[in-house]
Every structure is written in C-alpha cells, then in structure tokens.
Protein backbone atom coordinates (compact mmCIF):
# COMPACT_ATOMS: atom_id res chain seq x y z
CA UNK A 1 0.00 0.00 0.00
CA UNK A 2 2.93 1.74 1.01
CA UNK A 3 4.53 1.87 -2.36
CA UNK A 4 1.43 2.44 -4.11
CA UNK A 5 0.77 5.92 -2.17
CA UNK A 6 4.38 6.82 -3.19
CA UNK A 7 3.74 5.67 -7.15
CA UNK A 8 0.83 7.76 -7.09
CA UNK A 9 2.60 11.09 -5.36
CA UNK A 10 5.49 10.79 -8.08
CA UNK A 11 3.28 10.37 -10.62
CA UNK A 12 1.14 13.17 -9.63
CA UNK A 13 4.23 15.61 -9.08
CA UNK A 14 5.59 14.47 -12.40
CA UNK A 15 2.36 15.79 -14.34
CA UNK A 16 2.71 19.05 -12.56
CA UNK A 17 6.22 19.49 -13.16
CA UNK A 18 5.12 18.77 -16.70
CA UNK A 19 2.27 21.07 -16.97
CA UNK A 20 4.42 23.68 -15.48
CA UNK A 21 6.98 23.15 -17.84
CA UNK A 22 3.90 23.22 -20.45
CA UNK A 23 2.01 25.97 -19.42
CA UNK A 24 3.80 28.05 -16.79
CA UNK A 25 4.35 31.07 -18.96
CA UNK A 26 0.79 32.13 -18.71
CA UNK A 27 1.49 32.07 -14.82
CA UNK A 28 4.68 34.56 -15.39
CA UNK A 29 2.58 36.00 -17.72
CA UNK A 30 -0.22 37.22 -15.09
CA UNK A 31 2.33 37.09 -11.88
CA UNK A 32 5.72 38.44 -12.93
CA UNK A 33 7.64 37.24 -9.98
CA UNK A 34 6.89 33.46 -11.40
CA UNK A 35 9.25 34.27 -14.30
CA UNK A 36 12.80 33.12 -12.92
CA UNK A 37 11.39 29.58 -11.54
CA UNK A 38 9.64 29.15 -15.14
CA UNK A 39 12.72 30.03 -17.05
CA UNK A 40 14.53 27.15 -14.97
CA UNK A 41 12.00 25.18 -15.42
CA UNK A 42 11.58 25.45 -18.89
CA UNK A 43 15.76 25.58 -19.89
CA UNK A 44 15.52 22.48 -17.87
CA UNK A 45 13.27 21.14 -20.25
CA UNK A 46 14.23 22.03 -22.93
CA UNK A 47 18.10 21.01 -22.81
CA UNK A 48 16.41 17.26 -21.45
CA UNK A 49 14.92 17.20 -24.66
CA UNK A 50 18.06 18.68 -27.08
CA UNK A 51 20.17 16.59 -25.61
CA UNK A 52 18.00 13.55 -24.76
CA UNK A 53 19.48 13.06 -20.86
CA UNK A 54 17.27 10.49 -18.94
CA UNK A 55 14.94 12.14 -16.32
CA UNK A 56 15.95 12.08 -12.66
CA UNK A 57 13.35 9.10 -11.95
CA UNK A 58 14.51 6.00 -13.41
CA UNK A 59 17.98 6.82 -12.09
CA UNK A 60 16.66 7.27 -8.37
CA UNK A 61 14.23 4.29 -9.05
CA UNK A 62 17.24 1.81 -10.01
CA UNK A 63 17.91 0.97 -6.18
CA UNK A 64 14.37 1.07 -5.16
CA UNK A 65 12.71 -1.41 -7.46
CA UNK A 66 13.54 -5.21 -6.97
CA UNK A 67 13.85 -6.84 -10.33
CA UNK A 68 12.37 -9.85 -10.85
CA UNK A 69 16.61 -11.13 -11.69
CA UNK A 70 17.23 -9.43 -8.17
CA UNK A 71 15.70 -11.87 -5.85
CA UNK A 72 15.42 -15.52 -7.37
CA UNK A 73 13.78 -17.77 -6.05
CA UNK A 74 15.59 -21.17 -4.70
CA UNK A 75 15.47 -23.88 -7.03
CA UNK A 76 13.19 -26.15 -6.31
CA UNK A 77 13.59 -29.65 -4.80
C-alpha cells in the first residue's frame, strides 16, 4: 500500500512538473515574480529534450525497485 501511495505522489508531481513546464508562462505572464522559476524550469526542459538526458526518476528508481533477476527464487527440490 505503502509503495502504491508513493507511485501515485510521483506520478502526480511528475504531471505538474510537466504542466508547469507546459504551461507556466501564462502564470509569469499574469504574476511576474513566477518568471525566474519558469525560465529554470523550462531551460531544464528544454536542454532534457536537445540533448536527450534520462529524467531524474529511473535513475533514483534503479535501487528502489527489486527486479524480478534481483531476488530468485531457490530452485526447487
């Protein structure tokens, strides 16, 4: 249950980052002191995409994910 609460926060943090990243600029737009996190935000995705570097999840996900090759079973008999 545990891991499903934390699947469902990333994922939910990863479509905002993504909408920001989207659809900030009308925020900067209408509140100019939003303009310097958008323009991180949005150099940040933008050089992810040019030069095609893997997002920060599956890295940090490596260590936390068993594998079914992680944990064999015993043979049997």
């Amino acid at each position: 249950m545990r891991c499903r609460i934390v699947g469902e926060a990333a994922m939910a943090l990863h479509t905002a980052f993504l909408l920001y990243a989207a659809l900030g600029g009308f925020l900067a737009w209408k509140w100019p002191r939003t303009f310097w996190p958008r323009l991180c935000v949005a150099l940040y995705a933008l050089a992810t995409s040019i030069v095609g570097g893997p997002a920060p999840s599956p890295t940090w996900r490596t260590g936390a994910v068993a594998t079914p090759d992680a944990n064999p079973s015993p043979p049997p008999g």
